[in-house]
C-alpha atoms as a PDB file:
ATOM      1  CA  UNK A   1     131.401 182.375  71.174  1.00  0.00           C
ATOM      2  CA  UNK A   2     132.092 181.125  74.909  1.00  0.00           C
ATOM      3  CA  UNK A   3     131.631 176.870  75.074  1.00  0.00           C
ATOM      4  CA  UNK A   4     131.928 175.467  78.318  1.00  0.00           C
ATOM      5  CA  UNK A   5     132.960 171.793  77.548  1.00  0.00           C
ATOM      6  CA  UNK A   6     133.007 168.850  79.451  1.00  0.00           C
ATOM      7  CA  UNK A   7     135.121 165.739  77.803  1.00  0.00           C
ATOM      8  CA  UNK A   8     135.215 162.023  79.717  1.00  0.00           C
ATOM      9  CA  UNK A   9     136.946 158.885  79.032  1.00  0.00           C
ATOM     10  CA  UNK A  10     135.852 156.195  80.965  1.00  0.00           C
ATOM     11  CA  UNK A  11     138.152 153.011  81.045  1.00  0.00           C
ATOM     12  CA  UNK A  12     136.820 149.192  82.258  1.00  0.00           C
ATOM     13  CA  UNK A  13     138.759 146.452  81.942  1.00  0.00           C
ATOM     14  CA  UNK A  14     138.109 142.469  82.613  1.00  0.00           C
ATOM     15  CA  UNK A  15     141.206 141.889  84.450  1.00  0.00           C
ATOM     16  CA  UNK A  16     142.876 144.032  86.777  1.00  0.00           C
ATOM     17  CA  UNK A  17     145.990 146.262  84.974  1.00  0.00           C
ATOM     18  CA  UNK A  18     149.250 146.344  86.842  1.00  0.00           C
ATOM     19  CA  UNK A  19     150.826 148.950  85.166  1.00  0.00           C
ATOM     20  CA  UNK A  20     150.019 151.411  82.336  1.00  0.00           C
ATOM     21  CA  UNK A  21     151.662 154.529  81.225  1.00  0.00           C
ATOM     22  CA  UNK A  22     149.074 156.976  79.013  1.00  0.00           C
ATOM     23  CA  UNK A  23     149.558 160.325  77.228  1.00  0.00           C
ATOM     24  CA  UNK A  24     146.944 162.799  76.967  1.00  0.00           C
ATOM     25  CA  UNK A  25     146.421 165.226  73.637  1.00  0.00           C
ATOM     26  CA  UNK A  26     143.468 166.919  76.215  1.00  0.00           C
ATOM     27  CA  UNK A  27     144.497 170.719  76.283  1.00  0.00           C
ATOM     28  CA  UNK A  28     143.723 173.647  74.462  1.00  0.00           C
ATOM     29  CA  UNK A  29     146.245 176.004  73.935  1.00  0.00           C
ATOM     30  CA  UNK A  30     145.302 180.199  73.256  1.00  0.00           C
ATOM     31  CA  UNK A  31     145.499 181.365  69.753  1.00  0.00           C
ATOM     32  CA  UNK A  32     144.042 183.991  67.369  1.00  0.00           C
ATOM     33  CA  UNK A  33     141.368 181.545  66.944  1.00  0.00           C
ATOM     34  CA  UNK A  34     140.698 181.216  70.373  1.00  0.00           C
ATOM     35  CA  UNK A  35     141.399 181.835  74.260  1.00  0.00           C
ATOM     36  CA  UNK A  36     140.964 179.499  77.074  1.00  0.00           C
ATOM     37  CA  UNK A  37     139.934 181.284  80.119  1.00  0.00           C
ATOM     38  CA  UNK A  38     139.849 177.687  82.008  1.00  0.00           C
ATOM     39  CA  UNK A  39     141.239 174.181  81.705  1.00  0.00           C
ATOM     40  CA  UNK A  40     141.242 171.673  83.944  1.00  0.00           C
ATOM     41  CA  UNK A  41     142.613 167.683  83.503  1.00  0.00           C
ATOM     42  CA  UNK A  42     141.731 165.034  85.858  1.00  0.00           C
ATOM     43  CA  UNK A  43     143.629 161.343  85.566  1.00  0.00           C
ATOM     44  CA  UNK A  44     143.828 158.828  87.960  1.00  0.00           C
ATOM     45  CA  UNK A  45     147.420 159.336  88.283  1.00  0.00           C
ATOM     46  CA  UNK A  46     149.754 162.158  88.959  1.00  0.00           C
ATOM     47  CA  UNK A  47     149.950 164.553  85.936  1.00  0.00           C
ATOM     48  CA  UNK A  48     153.118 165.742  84.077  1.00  0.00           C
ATOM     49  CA  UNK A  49     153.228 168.786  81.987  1.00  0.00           C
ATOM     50  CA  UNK A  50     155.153 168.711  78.451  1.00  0.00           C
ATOM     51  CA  UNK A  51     154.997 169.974  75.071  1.00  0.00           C
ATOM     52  CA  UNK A  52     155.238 167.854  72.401  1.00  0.00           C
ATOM     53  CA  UNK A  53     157.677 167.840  68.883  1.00  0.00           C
ATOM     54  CA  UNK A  54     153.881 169.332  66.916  1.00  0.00           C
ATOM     55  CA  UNK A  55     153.439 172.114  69.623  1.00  0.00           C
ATOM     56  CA  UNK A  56     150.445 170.893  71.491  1.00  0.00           C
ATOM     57  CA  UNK A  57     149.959 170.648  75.261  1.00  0.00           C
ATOM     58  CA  UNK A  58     149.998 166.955  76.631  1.00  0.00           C
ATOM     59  CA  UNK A  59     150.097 165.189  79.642  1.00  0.00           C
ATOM     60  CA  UNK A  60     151.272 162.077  80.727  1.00  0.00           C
ATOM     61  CA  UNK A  61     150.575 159.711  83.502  1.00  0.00           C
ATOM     62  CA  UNK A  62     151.728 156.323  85.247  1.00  0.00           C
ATOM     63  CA  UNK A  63     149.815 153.412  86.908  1.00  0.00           C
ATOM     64  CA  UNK A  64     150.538 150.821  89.085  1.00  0.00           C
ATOM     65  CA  UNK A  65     148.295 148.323  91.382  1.00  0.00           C
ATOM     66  CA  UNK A  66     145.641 146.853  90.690  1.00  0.00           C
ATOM     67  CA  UNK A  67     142.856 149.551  88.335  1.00  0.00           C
ATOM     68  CA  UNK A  68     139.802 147.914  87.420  1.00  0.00           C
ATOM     69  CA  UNK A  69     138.210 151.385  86.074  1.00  0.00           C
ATOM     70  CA  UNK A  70     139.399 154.816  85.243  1.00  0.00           C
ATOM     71  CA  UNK A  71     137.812 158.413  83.914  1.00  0.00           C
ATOM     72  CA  UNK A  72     140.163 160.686  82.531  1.00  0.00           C
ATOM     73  CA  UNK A  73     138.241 164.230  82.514  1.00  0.00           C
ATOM     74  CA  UNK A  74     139.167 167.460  80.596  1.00  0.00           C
ATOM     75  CA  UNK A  75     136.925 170.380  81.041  1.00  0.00           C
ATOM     76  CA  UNK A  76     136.749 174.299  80.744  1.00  0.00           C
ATOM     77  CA  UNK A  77     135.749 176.836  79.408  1.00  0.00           C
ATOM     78  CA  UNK A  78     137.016 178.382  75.569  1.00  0.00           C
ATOM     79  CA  UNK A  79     135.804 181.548  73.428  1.00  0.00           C
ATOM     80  CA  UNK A  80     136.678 180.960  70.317  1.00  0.00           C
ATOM     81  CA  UNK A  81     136.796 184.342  67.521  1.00  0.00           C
ATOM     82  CA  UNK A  82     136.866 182.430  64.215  1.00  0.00           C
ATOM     83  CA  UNK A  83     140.347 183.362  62.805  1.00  0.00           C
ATOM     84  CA  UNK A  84     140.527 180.928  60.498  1.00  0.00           C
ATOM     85  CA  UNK A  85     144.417 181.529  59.727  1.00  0.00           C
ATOM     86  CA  UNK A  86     146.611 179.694  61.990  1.00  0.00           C
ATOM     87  CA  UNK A  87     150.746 181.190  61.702  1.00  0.00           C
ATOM     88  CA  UNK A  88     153.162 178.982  63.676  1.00  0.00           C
ATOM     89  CA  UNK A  89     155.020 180.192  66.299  1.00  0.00           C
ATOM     90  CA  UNK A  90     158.967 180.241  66.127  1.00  0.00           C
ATOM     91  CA  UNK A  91     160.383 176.475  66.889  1.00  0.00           C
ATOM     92  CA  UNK A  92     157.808 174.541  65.163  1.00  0.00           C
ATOM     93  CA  UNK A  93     158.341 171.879  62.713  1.00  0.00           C
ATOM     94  CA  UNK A  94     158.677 173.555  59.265  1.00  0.00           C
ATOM     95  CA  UNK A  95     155.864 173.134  57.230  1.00  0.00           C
ATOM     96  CA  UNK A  96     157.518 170.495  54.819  1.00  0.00           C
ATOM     97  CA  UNK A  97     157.398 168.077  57.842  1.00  0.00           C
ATOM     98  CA  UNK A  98     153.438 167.919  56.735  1.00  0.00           C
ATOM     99  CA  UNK A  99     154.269 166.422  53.088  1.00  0.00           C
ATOM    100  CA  UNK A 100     155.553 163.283  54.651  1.00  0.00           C
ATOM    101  CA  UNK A 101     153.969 160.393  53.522  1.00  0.00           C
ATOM    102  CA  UNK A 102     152.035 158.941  56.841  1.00  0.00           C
ATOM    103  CA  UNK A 103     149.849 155.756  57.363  1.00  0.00           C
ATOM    104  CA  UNK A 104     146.704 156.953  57.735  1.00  0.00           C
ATOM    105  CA  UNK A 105     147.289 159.885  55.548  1.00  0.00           C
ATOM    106  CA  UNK A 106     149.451 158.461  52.326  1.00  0.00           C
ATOM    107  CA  UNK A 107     149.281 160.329  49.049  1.00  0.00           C
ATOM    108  CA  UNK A 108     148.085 157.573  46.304  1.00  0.00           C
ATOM    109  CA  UNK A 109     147.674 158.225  42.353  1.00  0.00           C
ATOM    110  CA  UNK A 110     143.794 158.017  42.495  1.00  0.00           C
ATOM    111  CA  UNK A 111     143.578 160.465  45.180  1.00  0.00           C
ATOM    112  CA  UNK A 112     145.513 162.624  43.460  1.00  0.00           C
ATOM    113  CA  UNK A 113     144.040 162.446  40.322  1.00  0.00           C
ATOM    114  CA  UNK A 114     140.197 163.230  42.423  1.00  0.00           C
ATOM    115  CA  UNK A 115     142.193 166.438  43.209  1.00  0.00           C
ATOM    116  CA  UNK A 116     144.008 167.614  40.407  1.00  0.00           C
ATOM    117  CA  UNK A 117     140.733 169.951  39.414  1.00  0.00           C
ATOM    118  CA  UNK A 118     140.998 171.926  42.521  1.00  0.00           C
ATOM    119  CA  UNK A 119     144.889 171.666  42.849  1.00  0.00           C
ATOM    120  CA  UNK A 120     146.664 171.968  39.712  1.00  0.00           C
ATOM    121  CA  UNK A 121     147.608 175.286  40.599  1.00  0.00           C
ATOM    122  CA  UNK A 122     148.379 175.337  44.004  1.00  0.00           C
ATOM    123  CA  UNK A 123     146.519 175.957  47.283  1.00  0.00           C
ATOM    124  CA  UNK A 124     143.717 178.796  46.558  1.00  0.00           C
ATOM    125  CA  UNK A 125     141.526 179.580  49.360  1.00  0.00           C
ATOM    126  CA  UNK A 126     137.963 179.075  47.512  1.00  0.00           C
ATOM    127  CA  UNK A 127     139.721 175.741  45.231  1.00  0.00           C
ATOM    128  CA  UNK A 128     140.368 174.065  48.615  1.00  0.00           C
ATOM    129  CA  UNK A 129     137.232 174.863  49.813  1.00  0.00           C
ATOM    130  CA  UNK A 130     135.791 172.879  46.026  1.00  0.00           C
ATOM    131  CA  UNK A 131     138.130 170.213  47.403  1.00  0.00           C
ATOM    132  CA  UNK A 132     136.623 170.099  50.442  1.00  0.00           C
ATOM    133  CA  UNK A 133     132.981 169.706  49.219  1.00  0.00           C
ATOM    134  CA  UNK A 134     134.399 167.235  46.353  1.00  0.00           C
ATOM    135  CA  UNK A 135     135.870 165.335  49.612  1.00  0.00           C
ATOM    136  CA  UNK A 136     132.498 165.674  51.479  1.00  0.00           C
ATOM    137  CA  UNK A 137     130.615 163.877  48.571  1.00  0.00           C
ATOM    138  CA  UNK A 138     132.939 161.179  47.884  1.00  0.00           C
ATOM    139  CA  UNK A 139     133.404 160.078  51.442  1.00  0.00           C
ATOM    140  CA  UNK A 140     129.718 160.421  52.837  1.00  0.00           C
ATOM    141  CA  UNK A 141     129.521 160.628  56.667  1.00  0.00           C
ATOM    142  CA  UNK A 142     128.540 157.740  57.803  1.00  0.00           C
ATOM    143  CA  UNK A 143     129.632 156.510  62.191  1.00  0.00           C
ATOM    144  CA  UNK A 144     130.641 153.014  62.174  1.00  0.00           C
ATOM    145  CA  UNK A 145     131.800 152.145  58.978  1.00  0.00           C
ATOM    146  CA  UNK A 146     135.101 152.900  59.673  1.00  0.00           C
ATOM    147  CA  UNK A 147     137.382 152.836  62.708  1.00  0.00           C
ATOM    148  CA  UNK A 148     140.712 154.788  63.929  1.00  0.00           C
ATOM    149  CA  UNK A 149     143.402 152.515  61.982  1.00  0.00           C
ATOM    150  CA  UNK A 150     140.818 153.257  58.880  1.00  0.00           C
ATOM    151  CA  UNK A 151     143.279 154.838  55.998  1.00  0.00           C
ATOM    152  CA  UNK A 152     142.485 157.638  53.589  1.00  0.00           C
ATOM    153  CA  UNK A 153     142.754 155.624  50.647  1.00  0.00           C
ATOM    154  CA  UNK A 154     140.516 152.905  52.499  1.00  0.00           C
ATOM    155  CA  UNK A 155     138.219 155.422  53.267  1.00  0.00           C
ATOM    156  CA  UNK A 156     138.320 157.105  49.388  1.00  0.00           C
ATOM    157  CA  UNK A 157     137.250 153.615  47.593  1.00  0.00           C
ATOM    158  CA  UNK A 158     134.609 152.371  50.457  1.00  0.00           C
ATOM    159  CA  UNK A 159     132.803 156.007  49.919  1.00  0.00           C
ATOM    160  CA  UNK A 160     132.040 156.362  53.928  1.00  0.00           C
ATOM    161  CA  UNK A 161     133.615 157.240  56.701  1.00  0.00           C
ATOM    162  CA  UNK A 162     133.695 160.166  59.784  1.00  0.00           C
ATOM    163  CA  UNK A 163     135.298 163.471  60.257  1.00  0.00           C
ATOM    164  CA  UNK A 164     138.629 161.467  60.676  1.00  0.00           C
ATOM    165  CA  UNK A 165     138.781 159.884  57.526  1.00  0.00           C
ATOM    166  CA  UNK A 166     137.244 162.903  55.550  1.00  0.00           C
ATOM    167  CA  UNK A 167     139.804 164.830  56.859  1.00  0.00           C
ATOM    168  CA  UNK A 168     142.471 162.020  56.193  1.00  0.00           C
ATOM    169  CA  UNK A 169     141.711 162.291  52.280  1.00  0.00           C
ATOM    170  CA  UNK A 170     141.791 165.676  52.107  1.00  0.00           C
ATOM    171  CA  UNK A 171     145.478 165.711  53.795  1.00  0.00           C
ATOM    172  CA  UNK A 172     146.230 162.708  51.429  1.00  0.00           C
ATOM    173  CA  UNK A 173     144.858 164.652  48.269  1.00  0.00           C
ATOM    174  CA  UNK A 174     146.984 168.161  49.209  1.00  0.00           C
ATOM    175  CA  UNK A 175     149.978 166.067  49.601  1.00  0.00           C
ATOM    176  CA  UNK A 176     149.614 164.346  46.374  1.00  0.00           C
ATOM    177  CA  UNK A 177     150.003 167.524  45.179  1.00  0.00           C
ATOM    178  CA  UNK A 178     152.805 168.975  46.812  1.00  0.00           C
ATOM    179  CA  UNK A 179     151.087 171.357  49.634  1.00  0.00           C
ATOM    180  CA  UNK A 180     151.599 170.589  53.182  1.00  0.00           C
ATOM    181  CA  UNK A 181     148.669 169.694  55.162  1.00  0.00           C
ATOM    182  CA  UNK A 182     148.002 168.397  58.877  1.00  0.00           C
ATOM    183  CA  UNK A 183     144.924 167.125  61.097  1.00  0.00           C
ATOM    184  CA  UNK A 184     143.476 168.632  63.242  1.00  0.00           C
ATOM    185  CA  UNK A 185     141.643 167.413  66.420  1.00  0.00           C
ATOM    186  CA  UNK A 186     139.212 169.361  68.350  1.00  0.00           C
ATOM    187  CA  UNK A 187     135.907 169.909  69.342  1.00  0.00           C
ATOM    188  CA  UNK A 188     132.703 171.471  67.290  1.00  0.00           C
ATOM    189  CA  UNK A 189     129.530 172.659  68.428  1.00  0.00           C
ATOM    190  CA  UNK A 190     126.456 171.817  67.141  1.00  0.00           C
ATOM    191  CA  UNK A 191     123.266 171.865  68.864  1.00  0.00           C
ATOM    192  CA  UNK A 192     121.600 169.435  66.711  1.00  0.00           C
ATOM    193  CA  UNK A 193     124.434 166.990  66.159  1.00  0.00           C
ATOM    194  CA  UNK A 194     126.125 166.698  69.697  1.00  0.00           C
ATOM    195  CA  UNK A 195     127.494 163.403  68.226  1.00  0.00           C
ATOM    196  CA  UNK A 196     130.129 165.926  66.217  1.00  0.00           C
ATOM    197  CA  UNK A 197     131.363 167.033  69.574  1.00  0.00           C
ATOM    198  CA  UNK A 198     134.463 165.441  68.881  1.00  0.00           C
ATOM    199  CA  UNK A 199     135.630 166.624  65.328  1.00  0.00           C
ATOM    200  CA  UNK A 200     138.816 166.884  63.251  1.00  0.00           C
ATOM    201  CA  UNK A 201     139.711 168.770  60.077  1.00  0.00           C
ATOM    202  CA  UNK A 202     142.858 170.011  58.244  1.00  0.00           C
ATOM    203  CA  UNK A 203     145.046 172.744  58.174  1.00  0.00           C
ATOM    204  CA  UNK A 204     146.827 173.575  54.925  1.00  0.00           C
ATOM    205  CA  UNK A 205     149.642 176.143  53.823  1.00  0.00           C
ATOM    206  CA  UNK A 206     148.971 178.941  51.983  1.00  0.00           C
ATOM    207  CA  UNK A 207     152.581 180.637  52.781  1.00  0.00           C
ATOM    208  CA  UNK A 208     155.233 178.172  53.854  1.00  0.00           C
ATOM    209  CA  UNK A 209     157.548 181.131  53.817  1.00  0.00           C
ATOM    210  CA  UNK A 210     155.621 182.596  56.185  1.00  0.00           C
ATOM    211  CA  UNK A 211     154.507 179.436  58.147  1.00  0.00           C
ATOM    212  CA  UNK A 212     150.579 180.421  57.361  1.00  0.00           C
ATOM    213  CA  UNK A 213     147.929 177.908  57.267  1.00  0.00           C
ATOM    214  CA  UNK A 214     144.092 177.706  56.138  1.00  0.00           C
ATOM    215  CA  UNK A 215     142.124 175.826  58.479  1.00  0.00           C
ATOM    216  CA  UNK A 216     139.294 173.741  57.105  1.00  0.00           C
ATOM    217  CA  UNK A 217     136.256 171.622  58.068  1.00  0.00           C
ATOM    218  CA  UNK A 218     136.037 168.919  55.411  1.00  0.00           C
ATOM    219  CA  UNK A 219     133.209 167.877  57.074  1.00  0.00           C
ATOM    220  CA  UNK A 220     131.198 170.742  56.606  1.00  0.00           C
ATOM    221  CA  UNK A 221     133.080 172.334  53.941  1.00  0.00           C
ATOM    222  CA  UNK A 222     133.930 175.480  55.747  1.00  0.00           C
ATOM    223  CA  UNK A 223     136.432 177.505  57.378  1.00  0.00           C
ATOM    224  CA  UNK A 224     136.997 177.299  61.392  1.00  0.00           C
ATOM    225  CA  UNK A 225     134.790 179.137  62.974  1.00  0.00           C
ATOM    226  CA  UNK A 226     133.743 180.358  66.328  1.00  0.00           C
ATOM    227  CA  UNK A 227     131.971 176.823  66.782  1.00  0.00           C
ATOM    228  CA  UNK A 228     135.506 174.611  66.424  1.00  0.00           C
ATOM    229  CA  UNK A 229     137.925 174.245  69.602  1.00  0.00           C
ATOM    230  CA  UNK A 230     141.271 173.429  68.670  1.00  0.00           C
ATOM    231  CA  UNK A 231     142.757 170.860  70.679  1.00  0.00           C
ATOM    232  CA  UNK A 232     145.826 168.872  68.769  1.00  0.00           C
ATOM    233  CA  UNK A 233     147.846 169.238  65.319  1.00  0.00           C
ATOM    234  CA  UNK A 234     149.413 166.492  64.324  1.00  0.00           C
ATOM    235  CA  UNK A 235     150.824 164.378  60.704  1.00  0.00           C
ATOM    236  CA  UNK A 236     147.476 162.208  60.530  1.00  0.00           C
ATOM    237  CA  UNK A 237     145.322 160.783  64.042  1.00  0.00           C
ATOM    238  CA  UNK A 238     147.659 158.728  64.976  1.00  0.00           C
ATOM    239  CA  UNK A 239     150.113 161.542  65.672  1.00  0.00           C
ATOM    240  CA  UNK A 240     147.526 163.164  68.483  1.00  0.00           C
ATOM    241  CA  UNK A 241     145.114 161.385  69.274  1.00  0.00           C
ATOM    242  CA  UNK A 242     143.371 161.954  72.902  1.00  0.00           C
ATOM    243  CA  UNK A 243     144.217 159.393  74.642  1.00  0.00           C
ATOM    244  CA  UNK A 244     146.917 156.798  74.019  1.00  0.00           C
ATOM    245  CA  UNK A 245     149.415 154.174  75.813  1.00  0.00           C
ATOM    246  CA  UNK A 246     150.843 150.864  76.636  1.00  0.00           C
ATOM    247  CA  UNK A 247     149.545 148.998  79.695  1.00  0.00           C
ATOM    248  CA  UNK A 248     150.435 145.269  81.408  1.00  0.00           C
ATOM    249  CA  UNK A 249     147.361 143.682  82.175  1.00  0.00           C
ATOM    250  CA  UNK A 250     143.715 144.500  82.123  1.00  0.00           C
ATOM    251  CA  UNK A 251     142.810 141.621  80.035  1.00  0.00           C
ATOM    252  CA  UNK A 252     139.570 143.111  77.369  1.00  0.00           C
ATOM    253  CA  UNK A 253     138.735 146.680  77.259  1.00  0.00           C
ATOM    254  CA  UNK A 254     136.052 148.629  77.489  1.00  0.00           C
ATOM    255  CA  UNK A 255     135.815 152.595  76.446  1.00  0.00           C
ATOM    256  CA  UNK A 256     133.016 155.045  76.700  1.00  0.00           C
ATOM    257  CA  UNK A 257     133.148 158.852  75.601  1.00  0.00           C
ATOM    258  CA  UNK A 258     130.997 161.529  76.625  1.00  0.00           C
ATOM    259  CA  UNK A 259     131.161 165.081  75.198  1.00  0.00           C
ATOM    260  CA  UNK A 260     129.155 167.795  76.456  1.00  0.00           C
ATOM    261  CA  UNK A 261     128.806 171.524  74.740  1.00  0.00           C
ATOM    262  CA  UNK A 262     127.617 174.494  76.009  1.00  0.00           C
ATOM    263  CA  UNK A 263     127.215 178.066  74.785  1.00  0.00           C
ATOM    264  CA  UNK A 264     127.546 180.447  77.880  1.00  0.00           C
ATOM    265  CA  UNK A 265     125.993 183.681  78.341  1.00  0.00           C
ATOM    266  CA  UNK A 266     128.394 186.981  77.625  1.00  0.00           C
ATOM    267  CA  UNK A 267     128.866 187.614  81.528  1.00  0.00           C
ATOM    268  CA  UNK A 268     129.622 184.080  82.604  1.00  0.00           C
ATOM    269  CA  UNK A 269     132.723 184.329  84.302  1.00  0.00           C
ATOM    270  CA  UNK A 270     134.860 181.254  84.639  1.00  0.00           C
ATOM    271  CA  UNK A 271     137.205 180.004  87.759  1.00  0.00           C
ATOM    272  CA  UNK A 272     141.184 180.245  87.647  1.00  0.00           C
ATOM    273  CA  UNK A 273     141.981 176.786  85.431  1.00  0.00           C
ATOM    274  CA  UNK A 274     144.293 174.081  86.572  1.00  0.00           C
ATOM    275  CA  UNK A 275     145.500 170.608  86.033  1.00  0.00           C
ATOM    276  CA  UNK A 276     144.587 167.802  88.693  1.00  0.00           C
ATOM    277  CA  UNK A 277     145.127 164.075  89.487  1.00  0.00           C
ATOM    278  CA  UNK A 278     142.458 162.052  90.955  1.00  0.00           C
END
């Protein structure tokens, strides 16, 4: 499937900010799963390249004046071929690094008690995917209940929660059990949900030896297919999230986010990519 996407951040603020320094988790990289045949980043300030200690493409930026308002835009264009199997590439962080205990992501007794049906003997392809549906029931979707400092276990004994936190408890529940799992940020099409534009699930490991990992939508209690864009990995949301920094100034904030998904037509064929300040 070819998606044309078009992702902006738009930034108010009561009081002017003098300085502000941000970090962007905005970039696709090429995979099995997918290729991106164009990406372009737009920032108010002058972009710089890096890659970060998880493997993903970020880029950072500095400000300094007097900003009022600010829209960060990513856009391109990705097919996806719904390899569900992720391997890491040489250099990566081991996949041990993704038992760690983490905020928003902490193993707890009770979580792993939920998952010692579909656990007990290890990570199974069609037992996670049980866990995932077991997940899906006991944390019903439900925007606004929660929020981005929401944690799994807060999320397990309210019963609600988004994509986030359903895919916070199932990290939390594989870890409780002794098999590495990460988050996932990215994008998901769905013509009659565009509110799931922006998604996250999990990756777990089904051969640490071999640095192999299932990826899986909690949320819908499937693999990744051709409708998910991968955009970040990270230890919980926290670790990659879109947009984050430290600023002087600006007094109250204000943040809209709009996410636009299209399907393109076999013979579109899409412009060189790049990155850009503006």
């Amino acid at each position: 499937m070819r998606l044309q996407i078009h992702h902006a951040t738009h930034y108010e603020y009561g009081q002017p900010v003098m300085h502000a320094v941000q970090a962007l988790c905005l970039t696709p990289r090429s995979s099995a799963h997918q290729t991106v045949e164009r990406w372009e980043v737009r920032a108010p300030g002058r972009l710089f390249e890096s890659v970060d200690g998880f493997g993903n493409l970020t880029h950072t930026y500095t400000l300094s004046g007097r900003l009022t308002k600010g829209t960060i835009r990513a856009e391109g264009v990705v097919e996806t071929h719904a390899c569900p199997e992720v391997i890491d590439a040489p250099g990566l962080p081991p996949p041990q690094l993704y038992l760690r205990a983490t905020a928003l992501a902490e193993p707890h007794r009770r979580v792993a008690e939920f998952a010692a049906p579909h656990l007990d003997d290890g990570a199974d392809p069609a037992r996670l995917l049980m866990l995932a549906e077991a997940v899906r029931a006991q944390v019903v979707y439900r925007p606004g209940a929660t929020g981005v400092h929401t944690t799994a276990l807060e999320a397990f004994d309210w019963g609600k929660g988004v994509c986030q936190d359903q895919a916070h408890v199932f990290i939390a529940a594989c870890r409780s059990h002794g098999v590495p799992a990460r988050y996932v940020s990215g994008y998901f099409h769905a013509v009659d949900a565009p509110e799931l534009a922006s998604h996250a699930w999990a990756d777990v490991c089904i051969d640490a030896a071999a640095r192999r990992w299932l990826s899986i939508d909690v949320t819908h209690a499937c693999l990744m297919d051709e409708r998910h864009v991968r955009l970040a990995i990270g230890t919980d949301y926290a670790a990659c999230p879109p947009v984050k920094g430290i600023r002087t100034g600006g007094g109250e904030e204000t943040m809209q986010v709009h996410i636009d998904m299209q399907r393109l037509p076999p013979d579109f064929r899409a412009p060189v990519s790049g990155v850009h300040s503006a």
